[in-house]
N, C-alpha and C. Protein backbone atom coordinates (compact mmCIF):
# COMPACT_ATOMS: atom_id res chain seq x y z
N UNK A 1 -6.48 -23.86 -2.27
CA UNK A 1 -6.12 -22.92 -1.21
C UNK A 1 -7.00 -21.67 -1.36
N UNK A 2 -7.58 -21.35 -0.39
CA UNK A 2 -8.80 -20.29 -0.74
C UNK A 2 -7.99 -19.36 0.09
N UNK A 3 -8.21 -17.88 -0.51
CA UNK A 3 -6.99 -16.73 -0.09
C UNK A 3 -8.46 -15.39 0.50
N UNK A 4 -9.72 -16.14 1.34
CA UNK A 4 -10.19 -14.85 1.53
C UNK A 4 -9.78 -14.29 2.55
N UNK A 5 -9.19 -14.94 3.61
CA UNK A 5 -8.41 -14.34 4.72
C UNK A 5 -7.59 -13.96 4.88
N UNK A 6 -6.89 -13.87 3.49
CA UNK A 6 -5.95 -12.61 3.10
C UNK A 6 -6.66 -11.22 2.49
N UNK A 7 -7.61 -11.58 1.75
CA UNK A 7 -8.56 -10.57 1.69
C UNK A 7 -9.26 -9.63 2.73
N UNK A 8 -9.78 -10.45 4.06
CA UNK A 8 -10.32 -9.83 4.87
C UNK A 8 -8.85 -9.07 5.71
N UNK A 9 -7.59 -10.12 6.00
CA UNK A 9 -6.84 -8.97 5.96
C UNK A 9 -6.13 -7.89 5.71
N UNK A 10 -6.29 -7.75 4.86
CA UNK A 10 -5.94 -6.65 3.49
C UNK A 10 -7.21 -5.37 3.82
N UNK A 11 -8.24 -5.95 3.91
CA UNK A 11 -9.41 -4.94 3.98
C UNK A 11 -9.13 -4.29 5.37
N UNK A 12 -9.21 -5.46 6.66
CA UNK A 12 -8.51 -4.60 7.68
C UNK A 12 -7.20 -3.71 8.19
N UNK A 13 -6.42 -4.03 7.23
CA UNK A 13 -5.63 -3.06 7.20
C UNK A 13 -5.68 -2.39 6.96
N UNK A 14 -5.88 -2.04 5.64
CA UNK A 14 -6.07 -0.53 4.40
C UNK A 14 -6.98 0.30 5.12
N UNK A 15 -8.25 -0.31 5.87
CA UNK A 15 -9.03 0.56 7.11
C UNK A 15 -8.29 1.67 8.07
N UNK A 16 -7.28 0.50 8.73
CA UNK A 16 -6.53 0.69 9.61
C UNK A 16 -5.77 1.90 9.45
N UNK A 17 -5.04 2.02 8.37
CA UNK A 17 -3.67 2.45 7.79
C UNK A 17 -4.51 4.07 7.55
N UNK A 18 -5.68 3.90 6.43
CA UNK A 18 -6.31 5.06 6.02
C UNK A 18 -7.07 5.71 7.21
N UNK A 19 -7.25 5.06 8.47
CA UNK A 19 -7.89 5.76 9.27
C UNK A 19 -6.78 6.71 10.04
N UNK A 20 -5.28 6.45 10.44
CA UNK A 20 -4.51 6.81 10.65
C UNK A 20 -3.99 8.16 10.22
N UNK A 21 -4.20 7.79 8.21
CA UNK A 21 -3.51 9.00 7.99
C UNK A 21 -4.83 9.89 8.11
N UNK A 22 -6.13 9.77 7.95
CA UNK A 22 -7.11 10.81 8.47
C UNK A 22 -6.90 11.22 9.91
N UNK A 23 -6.47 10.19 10.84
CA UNK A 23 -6.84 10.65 12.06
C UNK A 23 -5.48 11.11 12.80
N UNK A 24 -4.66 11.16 12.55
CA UNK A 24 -3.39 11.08 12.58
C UNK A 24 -1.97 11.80 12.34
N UNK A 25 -2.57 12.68 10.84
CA UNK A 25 -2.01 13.22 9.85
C UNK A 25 -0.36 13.06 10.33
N UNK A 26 -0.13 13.98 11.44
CA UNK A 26 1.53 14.59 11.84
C UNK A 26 2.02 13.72 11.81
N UNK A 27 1.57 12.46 12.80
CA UNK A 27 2.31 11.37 13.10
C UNK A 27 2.72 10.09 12.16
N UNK A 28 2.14 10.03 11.00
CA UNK A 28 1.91 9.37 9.88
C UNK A 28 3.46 10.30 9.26
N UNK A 29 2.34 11.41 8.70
CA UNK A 29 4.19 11.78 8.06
C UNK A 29 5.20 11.90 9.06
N UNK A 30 5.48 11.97 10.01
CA UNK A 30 6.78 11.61 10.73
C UNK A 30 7.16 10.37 10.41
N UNK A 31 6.24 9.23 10.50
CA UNK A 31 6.55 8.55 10.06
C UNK A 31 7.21 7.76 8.69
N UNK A 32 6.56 8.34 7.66
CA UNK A 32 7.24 8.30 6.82
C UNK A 32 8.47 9.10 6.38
N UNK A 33 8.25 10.12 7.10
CA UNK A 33 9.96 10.69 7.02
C UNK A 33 10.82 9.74 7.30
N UNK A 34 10.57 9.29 8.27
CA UNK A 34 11.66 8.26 9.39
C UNK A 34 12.41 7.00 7.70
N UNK A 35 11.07 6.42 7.49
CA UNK A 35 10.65 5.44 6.57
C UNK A 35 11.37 5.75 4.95
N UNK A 36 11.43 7.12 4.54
CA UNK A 36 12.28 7.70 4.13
C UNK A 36 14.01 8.08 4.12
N UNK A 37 14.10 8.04 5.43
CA UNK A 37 15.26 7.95 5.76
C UNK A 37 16.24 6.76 5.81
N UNK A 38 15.29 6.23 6.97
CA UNK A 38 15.91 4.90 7.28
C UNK A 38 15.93 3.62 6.91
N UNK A 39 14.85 3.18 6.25
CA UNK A 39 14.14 2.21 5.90
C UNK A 39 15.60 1.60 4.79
N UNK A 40 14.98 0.17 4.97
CA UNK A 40 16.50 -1.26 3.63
C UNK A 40 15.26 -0.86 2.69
N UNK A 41 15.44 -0.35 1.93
CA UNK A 41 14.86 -0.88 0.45
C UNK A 41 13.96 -2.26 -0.31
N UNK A 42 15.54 -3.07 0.02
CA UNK A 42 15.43 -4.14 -0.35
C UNK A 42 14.71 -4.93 0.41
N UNK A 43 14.29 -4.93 1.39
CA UNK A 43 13.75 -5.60 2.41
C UNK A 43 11.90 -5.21 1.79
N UNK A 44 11.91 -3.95 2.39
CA UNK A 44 10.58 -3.42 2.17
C UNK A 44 10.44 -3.25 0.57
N UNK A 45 11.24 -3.53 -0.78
CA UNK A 45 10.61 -3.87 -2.04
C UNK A 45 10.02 -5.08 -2.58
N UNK A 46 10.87 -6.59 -1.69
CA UNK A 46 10.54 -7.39 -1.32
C UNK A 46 9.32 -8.15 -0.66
N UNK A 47 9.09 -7.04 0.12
CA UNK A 47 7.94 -7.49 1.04
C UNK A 47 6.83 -6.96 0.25
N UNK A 48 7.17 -5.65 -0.64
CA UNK A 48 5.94 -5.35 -1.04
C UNK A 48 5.34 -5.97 -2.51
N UNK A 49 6.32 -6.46 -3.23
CA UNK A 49 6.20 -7.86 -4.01
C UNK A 49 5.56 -8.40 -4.11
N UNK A 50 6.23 -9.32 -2.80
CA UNK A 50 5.29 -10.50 -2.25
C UNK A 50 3.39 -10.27 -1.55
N UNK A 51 3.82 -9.08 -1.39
CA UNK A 51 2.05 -8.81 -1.23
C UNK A 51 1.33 -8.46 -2.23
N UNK A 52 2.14 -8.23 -3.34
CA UNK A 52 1.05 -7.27 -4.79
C UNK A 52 0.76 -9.13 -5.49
N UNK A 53 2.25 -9.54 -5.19
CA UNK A 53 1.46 -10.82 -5.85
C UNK A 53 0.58 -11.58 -5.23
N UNK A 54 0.79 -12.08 -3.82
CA UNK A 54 -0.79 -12.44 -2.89
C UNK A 54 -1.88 -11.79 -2.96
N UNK A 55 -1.62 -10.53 -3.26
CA UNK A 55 -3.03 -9.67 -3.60
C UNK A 55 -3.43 -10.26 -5.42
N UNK A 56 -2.71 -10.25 -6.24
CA UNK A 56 -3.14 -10.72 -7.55
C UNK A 56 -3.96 -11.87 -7.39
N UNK A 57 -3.49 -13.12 -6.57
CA UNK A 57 -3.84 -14.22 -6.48
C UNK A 57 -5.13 -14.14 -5.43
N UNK A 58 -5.13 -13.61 -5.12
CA UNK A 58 -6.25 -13.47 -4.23
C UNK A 58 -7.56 -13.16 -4.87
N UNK A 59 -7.16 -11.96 -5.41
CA UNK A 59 -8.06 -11.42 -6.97
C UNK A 59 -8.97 -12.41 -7.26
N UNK A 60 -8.77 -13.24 -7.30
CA UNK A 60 -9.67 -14.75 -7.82
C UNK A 60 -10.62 -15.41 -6.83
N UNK A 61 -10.54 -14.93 -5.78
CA UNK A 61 -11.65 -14.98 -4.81
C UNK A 61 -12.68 -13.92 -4.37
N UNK A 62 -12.61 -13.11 -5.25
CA UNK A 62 -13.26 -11.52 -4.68
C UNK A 62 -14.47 -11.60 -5.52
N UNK A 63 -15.39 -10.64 -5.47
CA UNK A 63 -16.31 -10.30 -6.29
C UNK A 63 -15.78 -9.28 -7.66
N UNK A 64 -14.86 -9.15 -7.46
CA UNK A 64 -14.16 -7.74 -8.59
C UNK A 64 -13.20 -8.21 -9.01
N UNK A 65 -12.87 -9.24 -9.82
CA UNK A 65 -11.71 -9.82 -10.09
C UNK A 65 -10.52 -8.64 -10.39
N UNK A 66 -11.11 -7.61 -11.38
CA UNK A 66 -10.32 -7.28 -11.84
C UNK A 66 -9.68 -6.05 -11.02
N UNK A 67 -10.38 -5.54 -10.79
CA UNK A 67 -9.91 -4.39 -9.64
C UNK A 67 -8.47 -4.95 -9.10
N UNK A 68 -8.89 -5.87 -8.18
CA UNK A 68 -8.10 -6.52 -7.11
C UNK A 68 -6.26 -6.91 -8.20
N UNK A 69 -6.90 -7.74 -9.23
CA UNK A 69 -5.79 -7.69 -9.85
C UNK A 69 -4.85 -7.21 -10.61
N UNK A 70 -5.66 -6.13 -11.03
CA UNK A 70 -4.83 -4.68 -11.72
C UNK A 70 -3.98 -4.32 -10.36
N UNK A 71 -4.35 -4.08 -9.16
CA UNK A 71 -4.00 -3.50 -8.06
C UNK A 71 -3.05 -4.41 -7.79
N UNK A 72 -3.18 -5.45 -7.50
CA UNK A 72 -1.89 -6.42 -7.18
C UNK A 72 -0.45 -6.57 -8.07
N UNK A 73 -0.97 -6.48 -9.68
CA UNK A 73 0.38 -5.73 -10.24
C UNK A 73 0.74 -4.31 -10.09
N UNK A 74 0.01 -3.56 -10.04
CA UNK A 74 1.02 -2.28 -9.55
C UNK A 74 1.56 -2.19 -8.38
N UNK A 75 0.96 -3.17 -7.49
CA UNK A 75 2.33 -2.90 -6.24
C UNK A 75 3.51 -3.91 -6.66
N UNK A 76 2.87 -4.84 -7.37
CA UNK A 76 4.54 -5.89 -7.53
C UNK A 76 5.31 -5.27 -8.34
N UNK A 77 4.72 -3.99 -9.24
CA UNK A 77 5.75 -3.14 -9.66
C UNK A 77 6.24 -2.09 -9.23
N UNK A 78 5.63 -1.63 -8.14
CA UNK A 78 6.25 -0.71 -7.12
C UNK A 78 7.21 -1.63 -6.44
N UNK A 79 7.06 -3.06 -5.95
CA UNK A 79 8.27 -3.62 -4.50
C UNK A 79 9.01 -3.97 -6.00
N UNK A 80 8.80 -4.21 -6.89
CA UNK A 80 10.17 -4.40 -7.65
C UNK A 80 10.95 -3.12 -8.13
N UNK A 81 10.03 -2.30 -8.18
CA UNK A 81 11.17 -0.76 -8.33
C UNK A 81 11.96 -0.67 -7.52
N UNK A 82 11.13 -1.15 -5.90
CA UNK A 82 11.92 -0.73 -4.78
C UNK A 82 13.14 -1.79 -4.66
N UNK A 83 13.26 -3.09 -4.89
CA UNK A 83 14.15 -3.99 -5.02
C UNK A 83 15.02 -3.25 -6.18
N UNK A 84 15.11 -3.62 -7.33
CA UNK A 84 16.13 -3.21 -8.31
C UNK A 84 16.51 -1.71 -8.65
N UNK A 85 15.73 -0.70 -8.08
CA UNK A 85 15.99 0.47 -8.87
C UNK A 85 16.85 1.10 -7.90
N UNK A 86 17.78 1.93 -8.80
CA UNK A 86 18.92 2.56 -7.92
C UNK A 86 18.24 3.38 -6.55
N UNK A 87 19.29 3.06 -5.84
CA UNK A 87 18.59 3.31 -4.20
C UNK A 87 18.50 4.94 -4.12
N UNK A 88 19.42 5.49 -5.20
CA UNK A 88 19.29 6.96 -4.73
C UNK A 88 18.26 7.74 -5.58
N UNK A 89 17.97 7.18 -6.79
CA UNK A 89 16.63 7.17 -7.28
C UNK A 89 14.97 6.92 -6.46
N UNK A 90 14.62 6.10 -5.88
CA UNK A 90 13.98 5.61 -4.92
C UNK A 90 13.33 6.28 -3.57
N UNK A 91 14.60 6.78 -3.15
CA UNK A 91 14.87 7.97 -2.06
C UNK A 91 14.39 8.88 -2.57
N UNK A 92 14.69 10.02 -3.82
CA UNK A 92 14.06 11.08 -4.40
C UNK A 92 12.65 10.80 -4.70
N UNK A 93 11.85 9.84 -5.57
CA UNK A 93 10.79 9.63 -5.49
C UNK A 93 10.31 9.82 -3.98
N UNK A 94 10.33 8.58 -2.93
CA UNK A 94 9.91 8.55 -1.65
C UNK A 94 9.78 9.82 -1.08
N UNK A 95 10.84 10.91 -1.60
CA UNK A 95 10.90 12.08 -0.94
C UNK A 95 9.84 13.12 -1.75
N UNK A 96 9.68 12.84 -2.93
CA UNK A 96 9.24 14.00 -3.03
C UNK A 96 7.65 13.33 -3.10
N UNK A 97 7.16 12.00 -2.84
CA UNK A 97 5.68 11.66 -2.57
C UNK A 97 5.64 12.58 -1.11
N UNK A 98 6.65 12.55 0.02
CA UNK A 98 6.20 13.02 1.02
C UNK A 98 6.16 14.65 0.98
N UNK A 99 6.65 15.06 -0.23
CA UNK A 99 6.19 16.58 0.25
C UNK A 99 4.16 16.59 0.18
N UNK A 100 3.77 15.57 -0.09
CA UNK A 100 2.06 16.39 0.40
C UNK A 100 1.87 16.78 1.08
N UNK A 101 0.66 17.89 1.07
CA UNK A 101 0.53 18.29 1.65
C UNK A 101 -0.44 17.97 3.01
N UNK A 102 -1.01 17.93 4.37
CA UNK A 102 -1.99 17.36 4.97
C UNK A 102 -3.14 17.15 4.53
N UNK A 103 -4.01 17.71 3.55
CA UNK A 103 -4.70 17.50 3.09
C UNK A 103 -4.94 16.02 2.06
N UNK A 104 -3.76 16.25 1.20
CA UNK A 104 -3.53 15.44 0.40
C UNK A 104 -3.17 13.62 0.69
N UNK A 105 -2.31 13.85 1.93
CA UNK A 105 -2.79 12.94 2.93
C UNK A 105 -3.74 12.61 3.44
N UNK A 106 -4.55 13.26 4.23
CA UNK A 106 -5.74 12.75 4.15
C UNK A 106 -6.35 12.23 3.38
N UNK A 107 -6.67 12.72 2.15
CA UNK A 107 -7.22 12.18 0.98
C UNK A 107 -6.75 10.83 0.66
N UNK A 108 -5.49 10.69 0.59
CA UNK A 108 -5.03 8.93 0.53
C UNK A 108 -6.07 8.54 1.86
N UNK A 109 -5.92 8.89 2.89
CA UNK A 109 -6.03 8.16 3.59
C UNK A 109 -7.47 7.79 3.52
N UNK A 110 -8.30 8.47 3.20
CA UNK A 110 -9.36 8.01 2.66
C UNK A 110 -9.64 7.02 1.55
N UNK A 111 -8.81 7.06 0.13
CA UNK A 111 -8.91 6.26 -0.60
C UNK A 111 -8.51 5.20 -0.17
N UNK A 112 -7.69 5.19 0.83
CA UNK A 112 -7.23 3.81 1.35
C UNK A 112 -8.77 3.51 2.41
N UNK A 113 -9.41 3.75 3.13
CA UNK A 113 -10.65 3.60 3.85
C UNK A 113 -11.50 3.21 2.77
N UNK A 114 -12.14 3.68 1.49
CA UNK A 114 -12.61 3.07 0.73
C UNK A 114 -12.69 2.25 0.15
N UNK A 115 -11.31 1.84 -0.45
CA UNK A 115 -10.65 0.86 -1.20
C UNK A 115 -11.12 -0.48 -0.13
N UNK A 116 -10.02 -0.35 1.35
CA UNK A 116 -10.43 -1.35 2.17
C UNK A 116 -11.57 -1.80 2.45
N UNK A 117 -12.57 -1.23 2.50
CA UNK A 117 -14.54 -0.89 2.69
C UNK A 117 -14.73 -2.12 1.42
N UNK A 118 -13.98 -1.36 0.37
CA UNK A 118 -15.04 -2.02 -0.78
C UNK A 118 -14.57 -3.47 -0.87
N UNK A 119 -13.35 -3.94 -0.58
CA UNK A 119 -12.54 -5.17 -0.24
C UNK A 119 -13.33 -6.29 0.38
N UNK A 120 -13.46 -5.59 1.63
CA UNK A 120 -14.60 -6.27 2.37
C UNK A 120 -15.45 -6.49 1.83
N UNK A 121 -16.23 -5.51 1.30
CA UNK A 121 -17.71 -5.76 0.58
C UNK A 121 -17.44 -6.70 -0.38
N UNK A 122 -16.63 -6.92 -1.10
CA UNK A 122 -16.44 -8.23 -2.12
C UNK A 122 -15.90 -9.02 -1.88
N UNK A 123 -15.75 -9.43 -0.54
CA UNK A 123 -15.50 -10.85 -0.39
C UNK A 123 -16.64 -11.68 -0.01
């Protein structure tokens, strides 16, 4: 099973996502306020799991093995924080990532534009 078309979509996203919070800023953090607020946990720790581990496995088709797969366990240990760790714990983190400032946002949102860039480039 060859996983580069999870790769190429992974790269188009992280594009996507980081071009947003550059181009975007207000509406991004509104958004994550909302996402903050409202959002199942369990749903979205789950989901993000299941992508750190498709991203691990994927890892093995890239030019950067290791990059890709260091990166794929720290999100399966972020969607598993978000699955098991007390929900009101979770919430305080989530909350206080969103106090950045616009700038600082941006700046993700760039590392996320790079990251995705270089994704591409190694597949």
């Amino acid at each position: 099973m060859e996983m580069v078309w999870f790769l190429f979509i992974v790269s188009v996203l992280w594009i996507a996502i980081g071009s947003a919070m550059v181009l975007h800023t207000q509406k991004v953090k509104g958004f994550l306020q909302w996402f903050a607020e409202e959002a199942n946990l369990k749903v979205w720790g789950g989901s993000i799991a299941v992508f750190g581990v498709l991203l691990t496995i994927a890892s093995f088709w890239s030019g950067v093995v290791w990059f890709l797969f260091l990166l794929g366990i720290l999100i399966v240990g972020k969607g598993v924080f978000f699955l098991v760790g007390n929900e009101q714990t979770v919430r305080a983190l989530i909350t206080t990532w969103l106090g950045i400032s616009e700038m600082g946002l941006r700046l993700w949102g760039l590392i996320f534009v790079v990251t995705g860039a270089a994704i591409f480039a190694w597949i």
